[in-house]
PDB file of N, CA and C in Angstrom:
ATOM      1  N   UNK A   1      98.617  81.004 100.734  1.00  0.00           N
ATOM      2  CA  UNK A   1      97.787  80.735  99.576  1.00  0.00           C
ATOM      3  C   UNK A   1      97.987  81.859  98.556  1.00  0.00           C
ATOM      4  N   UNK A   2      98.584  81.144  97.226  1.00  0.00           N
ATOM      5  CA  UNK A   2      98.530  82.501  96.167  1.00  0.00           C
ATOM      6  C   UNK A   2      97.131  82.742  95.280  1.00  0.00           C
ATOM      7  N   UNK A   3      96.239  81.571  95.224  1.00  0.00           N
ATOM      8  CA  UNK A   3      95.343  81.611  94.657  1.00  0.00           C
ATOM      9  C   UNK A   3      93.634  81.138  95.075  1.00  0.00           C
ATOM     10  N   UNK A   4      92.684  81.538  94.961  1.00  0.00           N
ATOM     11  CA  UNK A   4      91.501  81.533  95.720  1.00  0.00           C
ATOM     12  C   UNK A   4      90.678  81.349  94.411  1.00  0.00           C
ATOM     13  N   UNK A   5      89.944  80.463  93.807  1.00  0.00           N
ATOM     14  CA  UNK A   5      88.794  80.031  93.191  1.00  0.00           C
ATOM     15  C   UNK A   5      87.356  80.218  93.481  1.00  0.00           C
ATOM     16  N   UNK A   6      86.696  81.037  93.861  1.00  0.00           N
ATOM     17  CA  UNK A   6      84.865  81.129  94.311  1.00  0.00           C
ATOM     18  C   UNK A   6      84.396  81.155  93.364  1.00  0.00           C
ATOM     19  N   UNK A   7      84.564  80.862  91.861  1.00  0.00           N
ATOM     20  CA  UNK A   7      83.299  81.082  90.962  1.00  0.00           C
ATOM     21  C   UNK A   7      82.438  80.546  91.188  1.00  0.00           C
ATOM     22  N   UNK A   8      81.153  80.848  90.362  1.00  0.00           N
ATOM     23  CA  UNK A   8      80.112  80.042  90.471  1.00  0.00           C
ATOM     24  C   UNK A   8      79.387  79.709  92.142  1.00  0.00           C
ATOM     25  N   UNK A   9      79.331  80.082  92.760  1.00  0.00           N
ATOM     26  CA  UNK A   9      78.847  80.397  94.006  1.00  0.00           C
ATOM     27  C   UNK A   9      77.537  81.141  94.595  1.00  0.00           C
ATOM     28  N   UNK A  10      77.346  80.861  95.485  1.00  0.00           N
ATOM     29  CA  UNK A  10      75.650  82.135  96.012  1.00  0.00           C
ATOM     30  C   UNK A  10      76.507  82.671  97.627  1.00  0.00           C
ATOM     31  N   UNK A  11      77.112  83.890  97.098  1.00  0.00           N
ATOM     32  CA  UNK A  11      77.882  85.009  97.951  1.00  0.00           C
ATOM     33  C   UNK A  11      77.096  86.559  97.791  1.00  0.00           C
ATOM     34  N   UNK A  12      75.803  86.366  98.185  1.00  0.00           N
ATOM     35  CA  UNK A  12      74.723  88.044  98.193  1.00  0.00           C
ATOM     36  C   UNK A  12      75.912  89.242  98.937  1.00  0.00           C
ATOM     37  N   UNK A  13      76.464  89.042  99.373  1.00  0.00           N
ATOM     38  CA  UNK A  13      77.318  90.591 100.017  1.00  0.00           C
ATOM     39  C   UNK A  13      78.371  89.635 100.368  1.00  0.00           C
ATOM     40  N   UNK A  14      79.646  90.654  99.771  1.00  0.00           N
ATOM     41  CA  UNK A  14      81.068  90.608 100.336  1.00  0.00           C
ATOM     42  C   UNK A  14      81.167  91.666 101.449  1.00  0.00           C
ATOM     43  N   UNK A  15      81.400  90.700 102.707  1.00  0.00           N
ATOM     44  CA  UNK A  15      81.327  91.364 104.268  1.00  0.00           C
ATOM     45  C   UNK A  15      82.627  92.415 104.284  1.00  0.00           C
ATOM     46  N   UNK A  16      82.531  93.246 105.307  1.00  0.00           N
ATOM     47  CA  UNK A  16      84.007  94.153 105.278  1.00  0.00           C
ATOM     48  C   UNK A  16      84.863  93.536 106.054  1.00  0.00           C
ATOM     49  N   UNK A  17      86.255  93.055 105.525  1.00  0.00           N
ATOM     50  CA  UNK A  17      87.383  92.218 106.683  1.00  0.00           C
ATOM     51  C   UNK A  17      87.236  90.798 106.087  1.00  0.00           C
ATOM     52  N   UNK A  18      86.605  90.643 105.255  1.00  0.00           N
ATOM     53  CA  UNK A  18      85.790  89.332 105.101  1.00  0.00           C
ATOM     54  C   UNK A  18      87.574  88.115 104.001  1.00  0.00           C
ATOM     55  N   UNK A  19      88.434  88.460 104.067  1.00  0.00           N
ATOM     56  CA  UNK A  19      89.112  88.027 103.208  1.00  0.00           C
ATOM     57  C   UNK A  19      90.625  88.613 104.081  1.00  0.00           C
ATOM     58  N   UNK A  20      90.833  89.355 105.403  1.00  0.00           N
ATOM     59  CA  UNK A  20      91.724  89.376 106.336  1.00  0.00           C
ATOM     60  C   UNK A  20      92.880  88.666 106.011  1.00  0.00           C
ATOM     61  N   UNK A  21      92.473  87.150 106.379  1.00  0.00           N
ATOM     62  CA  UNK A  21      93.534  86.313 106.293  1.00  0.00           C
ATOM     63  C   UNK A  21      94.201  85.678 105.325  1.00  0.00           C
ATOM     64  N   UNK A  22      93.833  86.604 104.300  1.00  0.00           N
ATOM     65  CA  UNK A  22      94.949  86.064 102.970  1.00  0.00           C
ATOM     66  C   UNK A  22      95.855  86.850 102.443  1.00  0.00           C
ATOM     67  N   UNK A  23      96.378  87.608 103.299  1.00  0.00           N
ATOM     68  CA  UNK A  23      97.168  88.552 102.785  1.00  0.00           C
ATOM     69  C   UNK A  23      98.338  88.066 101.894  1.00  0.00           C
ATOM     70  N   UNK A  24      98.764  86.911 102.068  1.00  0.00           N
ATOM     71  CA  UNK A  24      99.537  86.497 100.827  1.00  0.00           C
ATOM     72  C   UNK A  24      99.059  86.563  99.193  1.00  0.00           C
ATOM     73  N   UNK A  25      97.677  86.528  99.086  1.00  0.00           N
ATOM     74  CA  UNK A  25      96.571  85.674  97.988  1.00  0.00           C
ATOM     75  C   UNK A  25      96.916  86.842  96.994  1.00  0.00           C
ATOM     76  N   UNK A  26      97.494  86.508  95.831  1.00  0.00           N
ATOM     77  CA  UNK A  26      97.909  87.322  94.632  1.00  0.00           C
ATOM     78  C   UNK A  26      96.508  87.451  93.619  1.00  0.00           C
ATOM     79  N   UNK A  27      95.880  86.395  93.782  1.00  0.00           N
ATOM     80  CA  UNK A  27      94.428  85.599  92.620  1.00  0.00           C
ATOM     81  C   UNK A  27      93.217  85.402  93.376  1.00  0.00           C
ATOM     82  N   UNK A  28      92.060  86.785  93.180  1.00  0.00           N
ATOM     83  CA  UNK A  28      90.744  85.473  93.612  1.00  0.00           C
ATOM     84  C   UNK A  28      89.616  85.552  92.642  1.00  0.00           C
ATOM     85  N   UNK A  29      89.088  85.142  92.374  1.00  0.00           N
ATOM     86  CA  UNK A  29      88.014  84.908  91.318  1.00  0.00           C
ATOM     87  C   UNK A  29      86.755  84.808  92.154  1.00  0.00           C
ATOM     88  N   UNK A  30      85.829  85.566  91.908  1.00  0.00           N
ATOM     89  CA  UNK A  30      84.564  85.576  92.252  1.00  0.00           C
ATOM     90  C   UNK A  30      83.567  85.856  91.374  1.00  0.00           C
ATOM     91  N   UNK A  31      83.600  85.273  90.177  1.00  0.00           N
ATOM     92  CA  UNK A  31      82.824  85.474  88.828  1.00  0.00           C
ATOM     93  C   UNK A  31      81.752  84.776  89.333  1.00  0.00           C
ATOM     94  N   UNK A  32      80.463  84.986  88.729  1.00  0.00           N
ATOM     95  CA  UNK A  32      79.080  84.466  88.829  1.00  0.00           C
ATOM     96  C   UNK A  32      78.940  83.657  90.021  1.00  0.00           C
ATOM     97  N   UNK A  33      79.007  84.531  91.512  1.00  0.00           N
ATOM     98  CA  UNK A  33      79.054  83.996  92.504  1.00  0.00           C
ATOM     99  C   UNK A  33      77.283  85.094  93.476  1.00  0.00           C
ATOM    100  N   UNK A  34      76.829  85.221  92.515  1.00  0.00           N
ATOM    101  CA  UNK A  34      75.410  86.177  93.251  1.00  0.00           C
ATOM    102  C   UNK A  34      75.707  87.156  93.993  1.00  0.00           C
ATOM    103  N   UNK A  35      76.832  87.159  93.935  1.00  0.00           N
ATOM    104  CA  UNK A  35      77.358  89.356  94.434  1.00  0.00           C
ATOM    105  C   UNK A  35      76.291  90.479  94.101  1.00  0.00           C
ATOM    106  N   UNK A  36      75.728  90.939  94.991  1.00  0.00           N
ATOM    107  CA  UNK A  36      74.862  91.735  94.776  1.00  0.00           C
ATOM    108  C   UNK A  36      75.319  92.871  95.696  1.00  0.00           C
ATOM    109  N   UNK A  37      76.538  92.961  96.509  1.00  0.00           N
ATOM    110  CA  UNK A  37      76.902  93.661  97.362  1.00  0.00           C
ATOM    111  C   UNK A  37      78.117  93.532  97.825  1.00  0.00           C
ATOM    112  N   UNK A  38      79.017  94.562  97.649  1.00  0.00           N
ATOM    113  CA  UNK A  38      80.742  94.550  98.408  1.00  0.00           C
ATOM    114  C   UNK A  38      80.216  95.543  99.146  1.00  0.00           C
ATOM    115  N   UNK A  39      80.914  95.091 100.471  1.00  0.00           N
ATOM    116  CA  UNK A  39      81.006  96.464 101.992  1.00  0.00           C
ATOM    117  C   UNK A  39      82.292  97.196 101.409  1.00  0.00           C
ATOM    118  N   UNK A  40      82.766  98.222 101.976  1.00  0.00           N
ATOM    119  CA  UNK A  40      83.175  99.372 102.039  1.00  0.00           C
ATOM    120  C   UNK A  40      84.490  98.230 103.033  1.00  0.00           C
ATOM    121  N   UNK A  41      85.852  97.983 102.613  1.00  0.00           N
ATOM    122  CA  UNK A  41      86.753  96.815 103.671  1.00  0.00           C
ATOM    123  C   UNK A  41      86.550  95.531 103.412  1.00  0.00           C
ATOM    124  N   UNK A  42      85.651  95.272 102.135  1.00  0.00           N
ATOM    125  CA  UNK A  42      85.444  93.925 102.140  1.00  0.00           C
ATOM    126  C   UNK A  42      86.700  93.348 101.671  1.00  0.00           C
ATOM    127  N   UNK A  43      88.073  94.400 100.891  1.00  0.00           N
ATOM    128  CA  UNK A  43      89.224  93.684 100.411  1.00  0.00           C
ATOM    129  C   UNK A  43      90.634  94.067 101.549  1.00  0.00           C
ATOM    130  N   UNK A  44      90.066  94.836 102.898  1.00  0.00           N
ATOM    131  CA  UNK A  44      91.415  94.934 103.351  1.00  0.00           C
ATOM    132  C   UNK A  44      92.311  93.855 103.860  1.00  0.00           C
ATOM    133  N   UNK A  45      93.348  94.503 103.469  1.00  0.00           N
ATOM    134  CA  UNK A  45      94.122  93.190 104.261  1.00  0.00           C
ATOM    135  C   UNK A  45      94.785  92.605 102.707  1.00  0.00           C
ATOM    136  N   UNK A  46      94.439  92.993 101.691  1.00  0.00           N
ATOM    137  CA  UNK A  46      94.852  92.360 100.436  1.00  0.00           C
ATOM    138  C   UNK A  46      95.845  92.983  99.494  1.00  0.00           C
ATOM    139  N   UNK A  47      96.660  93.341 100.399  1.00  0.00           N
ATOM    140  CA  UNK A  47      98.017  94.484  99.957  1.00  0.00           C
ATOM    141  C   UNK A  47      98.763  93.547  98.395  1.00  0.00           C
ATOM    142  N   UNK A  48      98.699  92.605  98.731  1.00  0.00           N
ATOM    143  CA  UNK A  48      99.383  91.673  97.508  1.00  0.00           C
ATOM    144  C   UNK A  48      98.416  91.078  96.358  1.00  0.00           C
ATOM    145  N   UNK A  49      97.308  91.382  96.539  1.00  0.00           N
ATOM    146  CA  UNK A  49      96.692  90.752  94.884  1.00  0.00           C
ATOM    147  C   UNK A  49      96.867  91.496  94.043  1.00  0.00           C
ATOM    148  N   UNK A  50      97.051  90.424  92.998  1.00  0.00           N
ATOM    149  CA  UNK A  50      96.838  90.980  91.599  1.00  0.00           C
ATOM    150  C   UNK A  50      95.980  91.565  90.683  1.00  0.00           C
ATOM    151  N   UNK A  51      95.013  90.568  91.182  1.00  0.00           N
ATOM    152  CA  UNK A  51      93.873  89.915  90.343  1.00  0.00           C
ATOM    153  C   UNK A  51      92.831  89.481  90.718  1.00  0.00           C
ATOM    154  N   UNK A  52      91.682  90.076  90.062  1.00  0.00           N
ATOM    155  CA  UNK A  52      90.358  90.042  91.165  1.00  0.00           C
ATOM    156  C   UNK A  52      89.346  89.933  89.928  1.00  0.00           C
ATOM    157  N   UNK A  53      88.649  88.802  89.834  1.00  0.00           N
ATOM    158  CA  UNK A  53      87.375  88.923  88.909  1.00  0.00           C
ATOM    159  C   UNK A  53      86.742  89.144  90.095  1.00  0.00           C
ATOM    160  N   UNK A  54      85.399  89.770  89.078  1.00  0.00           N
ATOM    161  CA  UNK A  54      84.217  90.190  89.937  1.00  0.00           C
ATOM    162  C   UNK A  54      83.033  90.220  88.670  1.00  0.00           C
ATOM    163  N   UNK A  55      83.492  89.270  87.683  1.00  0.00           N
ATOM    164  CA  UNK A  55      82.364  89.313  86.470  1.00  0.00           C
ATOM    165  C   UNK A  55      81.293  88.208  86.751  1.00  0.00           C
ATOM    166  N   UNK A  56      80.019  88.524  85.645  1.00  0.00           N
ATOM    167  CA  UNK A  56      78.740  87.651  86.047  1.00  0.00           C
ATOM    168  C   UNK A  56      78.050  88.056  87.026  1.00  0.00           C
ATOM    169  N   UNK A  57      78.034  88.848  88.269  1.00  0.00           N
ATOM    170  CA  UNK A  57      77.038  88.857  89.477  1.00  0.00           C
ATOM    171  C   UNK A  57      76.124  89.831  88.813  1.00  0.00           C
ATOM    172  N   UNK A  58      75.961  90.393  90.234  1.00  0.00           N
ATOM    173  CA  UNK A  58      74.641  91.272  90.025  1.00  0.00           C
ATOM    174  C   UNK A  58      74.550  92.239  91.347  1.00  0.00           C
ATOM    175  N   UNK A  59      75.937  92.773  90.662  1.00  0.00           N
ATOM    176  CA  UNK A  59      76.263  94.438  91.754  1.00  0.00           C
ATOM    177  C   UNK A  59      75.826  95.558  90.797  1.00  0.00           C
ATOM    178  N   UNK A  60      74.797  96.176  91.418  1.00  0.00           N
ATOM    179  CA  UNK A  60      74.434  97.512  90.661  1.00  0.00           C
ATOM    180  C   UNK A  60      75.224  98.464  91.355  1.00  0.00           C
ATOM    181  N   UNK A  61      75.531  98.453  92.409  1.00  0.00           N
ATOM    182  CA  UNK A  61      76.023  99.889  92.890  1.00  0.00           C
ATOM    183  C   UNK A  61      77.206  99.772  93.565  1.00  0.00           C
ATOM    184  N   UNK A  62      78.643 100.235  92.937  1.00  0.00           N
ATOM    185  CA  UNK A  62      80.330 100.417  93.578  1.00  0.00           C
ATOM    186  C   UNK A  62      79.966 102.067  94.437  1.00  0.00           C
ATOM    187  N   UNK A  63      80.027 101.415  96.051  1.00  0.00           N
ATOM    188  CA  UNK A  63      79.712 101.942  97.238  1.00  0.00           C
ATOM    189  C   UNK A  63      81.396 102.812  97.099  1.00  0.00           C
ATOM    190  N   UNK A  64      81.561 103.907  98.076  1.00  0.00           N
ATOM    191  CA  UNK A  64      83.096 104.813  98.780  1.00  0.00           C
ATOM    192  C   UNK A  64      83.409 103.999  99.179  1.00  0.00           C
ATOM    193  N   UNK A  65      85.029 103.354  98.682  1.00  0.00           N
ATOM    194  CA  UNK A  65      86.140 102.481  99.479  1.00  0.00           C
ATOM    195  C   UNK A  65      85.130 101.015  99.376  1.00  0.00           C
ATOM    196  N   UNK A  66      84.986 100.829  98.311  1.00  0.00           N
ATOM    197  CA  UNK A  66      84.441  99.146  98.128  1.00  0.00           C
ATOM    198  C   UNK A  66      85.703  98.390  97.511  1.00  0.00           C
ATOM    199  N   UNK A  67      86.717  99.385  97.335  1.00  0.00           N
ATOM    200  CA  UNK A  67      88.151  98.443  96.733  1.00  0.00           C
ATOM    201  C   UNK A  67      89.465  99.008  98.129  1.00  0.00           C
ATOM    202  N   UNK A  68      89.152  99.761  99.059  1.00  0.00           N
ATOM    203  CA  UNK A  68      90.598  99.961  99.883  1.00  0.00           C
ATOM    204  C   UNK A  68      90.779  99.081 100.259  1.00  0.00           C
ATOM    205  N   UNK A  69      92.251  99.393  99.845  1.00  0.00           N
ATOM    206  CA  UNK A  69      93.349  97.938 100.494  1.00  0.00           C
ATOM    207  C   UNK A  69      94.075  97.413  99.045  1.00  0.00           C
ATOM    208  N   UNK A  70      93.515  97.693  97.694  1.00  0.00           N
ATOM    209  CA  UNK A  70      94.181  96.696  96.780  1.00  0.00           C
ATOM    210  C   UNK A  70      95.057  97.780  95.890  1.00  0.00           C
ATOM    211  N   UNK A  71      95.950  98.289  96.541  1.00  0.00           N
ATOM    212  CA  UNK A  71      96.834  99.277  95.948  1.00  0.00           C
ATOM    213  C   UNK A  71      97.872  98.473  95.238  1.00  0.00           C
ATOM    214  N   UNK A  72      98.081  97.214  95.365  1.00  0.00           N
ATOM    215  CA  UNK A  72      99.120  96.659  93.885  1.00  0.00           C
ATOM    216  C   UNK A  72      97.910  95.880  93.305  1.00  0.00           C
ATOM    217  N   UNK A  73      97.287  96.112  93.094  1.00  0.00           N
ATOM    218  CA  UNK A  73      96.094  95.207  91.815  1.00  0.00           C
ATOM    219  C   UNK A  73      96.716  95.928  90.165  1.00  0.00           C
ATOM    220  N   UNK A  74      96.745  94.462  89.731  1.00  0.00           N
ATOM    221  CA  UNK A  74      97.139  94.700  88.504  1.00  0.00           C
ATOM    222  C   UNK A  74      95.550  95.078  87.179  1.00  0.00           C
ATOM    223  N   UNK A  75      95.090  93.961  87.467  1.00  0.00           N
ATOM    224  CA  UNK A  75      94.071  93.569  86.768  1.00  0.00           C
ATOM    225  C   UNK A  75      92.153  93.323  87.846  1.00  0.00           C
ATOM    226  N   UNK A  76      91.461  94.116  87.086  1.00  0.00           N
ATOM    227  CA  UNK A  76      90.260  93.602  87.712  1.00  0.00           C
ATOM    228  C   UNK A  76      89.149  93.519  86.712  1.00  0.00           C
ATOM    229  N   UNK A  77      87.753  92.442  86.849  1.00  0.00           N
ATOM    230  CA  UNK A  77      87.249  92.843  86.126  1.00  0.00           C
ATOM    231  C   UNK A  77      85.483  92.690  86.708  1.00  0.00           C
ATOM    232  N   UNK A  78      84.544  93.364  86.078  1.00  0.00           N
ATOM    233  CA  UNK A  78      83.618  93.767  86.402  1.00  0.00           C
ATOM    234  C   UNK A  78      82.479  93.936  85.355  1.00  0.00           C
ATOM    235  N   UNK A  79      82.318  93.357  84.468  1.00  0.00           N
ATOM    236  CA  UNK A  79      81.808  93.179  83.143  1.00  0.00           C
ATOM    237  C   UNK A  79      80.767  92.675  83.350  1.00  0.00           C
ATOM    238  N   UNK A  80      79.592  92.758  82.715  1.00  0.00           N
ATOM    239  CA  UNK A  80      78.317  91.696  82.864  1.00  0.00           C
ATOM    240  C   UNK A  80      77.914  91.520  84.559  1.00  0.00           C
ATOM    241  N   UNK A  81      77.519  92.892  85.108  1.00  0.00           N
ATOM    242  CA  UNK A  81      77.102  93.063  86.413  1.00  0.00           C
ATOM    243  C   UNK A  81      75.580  93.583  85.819  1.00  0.00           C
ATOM    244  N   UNK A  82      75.110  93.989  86.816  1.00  0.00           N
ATOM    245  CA  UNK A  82      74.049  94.910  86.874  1.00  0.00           C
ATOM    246  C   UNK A  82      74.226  96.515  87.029  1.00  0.00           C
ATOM    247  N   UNK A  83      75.901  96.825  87.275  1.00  0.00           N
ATOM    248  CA  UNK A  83      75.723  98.207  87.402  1.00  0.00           C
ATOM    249  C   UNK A  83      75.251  99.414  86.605  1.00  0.00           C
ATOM    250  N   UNK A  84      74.849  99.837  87.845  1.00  0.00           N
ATOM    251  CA  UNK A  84      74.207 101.267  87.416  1.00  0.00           C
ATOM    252  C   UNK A  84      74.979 102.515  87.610  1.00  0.00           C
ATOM    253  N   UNK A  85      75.148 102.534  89.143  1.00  0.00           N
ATOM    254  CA  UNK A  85      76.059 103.553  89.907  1.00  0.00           C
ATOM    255  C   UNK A  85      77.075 103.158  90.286  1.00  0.00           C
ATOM    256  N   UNK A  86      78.071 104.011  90.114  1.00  0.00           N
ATOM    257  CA  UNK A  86      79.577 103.679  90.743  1.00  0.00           C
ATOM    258  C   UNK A  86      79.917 105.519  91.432  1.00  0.00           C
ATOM    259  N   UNK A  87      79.851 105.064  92.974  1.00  0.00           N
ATOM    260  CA  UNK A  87      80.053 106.427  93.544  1.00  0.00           C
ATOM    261  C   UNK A  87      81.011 106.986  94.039  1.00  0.00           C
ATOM    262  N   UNK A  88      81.790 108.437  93.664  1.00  0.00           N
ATOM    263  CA  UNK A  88      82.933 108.777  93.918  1.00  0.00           C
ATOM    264  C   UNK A  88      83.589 108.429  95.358  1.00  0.00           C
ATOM    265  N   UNK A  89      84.257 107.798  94.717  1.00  0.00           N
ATOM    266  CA  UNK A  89      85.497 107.396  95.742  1.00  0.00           C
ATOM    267  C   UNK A  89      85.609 105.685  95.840  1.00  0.00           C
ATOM    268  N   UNK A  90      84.872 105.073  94.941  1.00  0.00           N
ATOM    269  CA  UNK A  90      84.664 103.616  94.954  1.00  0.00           C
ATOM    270  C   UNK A  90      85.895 103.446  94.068  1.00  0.00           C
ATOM    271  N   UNK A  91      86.761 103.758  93.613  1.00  0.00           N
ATOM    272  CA  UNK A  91      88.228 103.550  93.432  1.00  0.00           C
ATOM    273  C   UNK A  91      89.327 103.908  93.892  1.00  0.00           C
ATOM    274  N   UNK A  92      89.109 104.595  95.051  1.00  0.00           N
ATOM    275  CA  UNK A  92      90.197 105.738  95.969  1.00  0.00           C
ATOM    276  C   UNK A  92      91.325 104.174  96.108  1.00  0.00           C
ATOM    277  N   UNK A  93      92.297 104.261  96.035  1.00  0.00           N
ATOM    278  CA  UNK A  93      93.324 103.559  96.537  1.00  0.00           C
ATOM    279  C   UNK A  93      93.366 102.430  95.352  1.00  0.00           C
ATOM    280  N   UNK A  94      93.033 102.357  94.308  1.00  0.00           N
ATOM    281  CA  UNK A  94      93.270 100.831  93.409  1.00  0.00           C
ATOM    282  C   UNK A  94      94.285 100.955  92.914  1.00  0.00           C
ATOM    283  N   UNK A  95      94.853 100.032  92.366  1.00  0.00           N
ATOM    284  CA  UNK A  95      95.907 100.617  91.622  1.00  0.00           C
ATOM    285  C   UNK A  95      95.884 100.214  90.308  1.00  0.00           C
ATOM    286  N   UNK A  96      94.826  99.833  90.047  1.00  0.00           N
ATOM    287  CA  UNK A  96      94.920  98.693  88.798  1.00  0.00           C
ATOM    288  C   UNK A  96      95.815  99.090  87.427  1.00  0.00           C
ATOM    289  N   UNK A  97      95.745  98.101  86.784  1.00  0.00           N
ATOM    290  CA  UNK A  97      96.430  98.930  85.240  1.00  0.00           C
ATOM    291  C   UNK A  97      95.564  98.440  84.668  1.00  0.00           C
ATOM    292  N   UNK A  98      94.541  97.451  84.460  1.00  0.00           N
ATOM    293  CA  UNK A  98      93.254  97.288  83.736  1.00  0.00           C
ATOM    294  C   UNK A  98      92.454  97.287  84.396  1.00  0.00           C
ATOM    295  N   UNK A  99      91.175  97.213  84.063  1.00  0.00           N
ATOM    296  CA  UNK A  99      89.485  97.687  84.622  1.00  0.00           C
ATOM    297  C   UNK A  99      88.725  97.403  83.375  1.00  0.00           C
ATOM    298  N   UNK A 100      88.110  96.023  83.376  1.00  0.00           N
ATOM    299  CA  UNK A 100      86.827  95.713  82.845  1.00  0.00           C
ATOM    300  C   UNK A 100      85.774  96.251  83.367  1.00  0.00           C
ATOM    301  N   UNK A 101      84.930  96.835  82.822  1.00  0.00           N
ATOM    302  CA  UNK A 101      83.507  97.505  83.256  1.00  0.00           C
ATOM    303  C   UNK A 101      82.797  97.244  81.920  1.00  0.00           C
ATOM    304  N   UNK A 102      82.499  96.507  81.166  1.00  0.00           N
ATOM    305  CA  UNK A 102      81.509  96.546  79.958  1.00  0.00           C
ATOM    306  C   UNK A 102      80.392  95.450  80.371  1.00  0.00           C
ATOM    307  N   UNK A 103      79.504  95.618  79.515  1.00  0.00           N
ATOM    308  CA  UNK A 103      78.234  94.894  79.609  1.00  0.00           C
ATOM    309  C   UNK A 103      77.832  95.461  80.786  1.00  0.00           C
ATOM    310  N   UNK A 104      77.550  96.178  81.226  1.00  0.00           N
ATOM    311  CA  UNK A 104      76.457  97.052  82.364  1.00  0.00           C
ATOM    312  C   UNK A 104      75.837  98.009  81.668  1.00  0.00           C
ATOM    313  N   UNK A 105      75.274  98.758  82.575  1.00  0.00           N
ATOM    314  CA  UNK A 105      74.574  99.542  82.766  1.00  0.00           C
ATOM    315  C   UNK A 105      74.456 100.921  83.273  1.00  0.00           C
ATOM    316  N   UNK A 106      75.826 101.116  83.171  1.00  0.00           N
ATOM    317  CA  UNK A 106      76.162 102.833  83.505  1.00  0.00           C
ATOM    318  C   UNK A 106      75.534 103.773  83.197  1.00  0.00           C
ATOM    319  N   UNK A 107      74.568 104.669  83.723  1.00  0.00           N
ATOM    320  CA  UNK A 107      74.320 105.646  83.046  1.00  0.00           C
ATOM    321  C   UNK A 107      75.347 106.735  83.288  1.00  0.00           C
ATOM    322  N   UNK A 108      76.014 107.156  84.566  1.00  0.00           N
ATOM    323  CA  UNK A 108      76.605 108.317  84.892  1.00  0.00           C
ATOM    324  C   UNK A 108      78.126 108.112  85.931  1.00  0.00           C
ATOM    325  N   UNK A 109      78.796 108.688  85.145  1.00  0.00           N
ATOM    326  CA  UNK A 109      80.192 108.477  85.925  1.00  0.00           C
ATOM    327  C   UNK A 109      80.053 109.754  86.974  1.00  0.00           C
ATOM    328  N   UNK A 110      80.512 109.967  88.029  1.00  0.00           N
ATOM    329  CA  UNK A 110      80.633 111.601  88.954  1.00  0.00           C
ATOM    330  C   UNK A 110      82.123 111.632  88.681  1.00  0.00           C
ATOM    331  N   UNK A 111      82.161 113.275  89.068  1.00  0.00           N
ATOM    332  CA  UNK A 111      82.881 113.953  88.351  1.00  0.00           C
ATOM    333  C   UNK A 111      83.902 113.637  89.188  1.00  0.00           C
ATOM    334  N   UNK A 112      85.091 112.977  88.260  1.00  0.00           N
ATOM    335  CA  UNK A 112      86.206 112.116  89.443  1.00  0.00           C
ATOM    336  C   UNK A 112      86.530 111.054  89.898  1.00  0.00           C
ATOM    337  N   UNK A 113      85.521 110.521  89.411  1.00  0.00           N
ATOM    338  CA  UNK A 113      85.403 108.930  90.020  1.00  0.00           C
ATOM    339  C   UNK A 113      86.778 108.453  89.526  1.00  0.00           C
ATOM    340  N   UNK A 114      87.446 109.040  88.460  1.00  0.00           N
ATOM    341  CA  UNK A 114      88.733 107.927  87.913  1.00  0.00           C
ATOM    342  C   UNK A 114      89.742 108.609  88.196  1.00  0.00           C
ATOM    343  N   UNK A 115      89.716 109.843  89.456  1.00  0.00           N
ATOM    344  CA  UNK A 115      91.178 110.031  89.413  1.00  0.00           C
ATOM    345  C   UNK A 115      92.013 109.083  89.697  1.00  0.00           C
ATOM    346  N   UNK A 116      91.700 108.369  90.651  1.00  0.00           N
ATOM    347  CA  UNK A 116      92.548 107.557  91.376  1.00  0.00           C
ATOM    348  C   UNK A 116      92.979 106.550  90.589  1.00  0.00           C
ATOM    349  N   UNK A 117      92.569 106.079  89.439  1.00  0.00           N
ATOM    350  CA  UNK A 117      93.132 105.425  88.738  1.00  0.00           C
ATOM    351  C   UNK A 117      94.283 105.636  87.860  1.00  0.00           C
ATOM    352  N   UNK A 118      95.751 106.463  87.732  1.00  0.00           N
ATOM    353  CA  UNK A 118      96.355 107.034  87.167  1.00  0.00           C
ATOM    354  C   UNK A 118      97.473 105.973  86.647  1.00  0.00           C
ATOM    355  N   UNK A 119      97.086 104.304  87.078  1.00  0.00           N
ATOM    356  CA  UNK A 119      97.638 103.501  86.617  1.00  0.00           C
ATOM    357  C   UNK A 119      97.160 102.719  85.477  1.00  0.00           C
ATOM    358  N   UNK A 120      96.090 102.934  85.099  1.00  0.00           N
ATOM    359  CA  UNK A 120      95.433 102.247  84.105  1.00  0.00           C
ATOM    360  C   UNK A 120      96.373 102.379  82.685  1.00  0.00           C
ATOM    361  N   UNK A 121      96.297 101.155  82.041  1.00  0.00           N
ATOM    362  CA  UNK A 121      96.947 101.258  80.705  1.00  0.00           C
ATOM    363  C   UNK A 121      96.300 102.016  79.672  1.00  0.00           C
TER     364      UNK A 121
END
């Protein structure tokens, strides 16, 4: 499977391991699916995506290692959440070259949170 569709869905927490068996899956979309929670492994196993919405829910807080595993991600986005906090190391391993984060609620980045991003455009 190269591509995975969940929008629009009621998904309260992305489990850790929870997406294992798609290691082929380049595409998944999980826009306005009631995300209120990614585990820490909820993407391993996803060495080959590209592309990951994650816009519309209602995740306030990017947990340490809520993205390991998506070291060729091209594109992600995260726009129109509830976040508040995003805590160092909740990007350790991404690789993205874009990162939507607007329409939240950030008050405070920690010091570092974006090294790991040294692919961003």
């Amino acid at each position: 499977m190269d591509w995975l569709n969940l929008k629009n869905n009621q998904m309260p927490t992305l489990s850790a391991g929870v997406f294992i068996p798609l290691t082929k899956c380049k595409t998944i979309l999980l826009d306005a699916s009631g995300i209120s929670a990614i585990e820490p492994g909820a993407f391993e196993g996803l060495g080959n995506l590209q592309k990951l919405g994650l816009s519309g829910n209602q995740i306030s807080v990017l947990e340490s290692g809520a993205f390991t595993g998506l070291s060729n991600l091209q594109y992600m986005t995260l726009y129109n959440n509830q976040m508040s906090v995003i805590k160092e190391g909740a990007f350790e391993g991404l690789g993205a070259k874009e990162l939507v984060l607007g329409q939240n609620t950030i008050t405070h980045l920690p010091y570092g949170v974006m090294k790991s991003l040294s692919a961003l455009n």
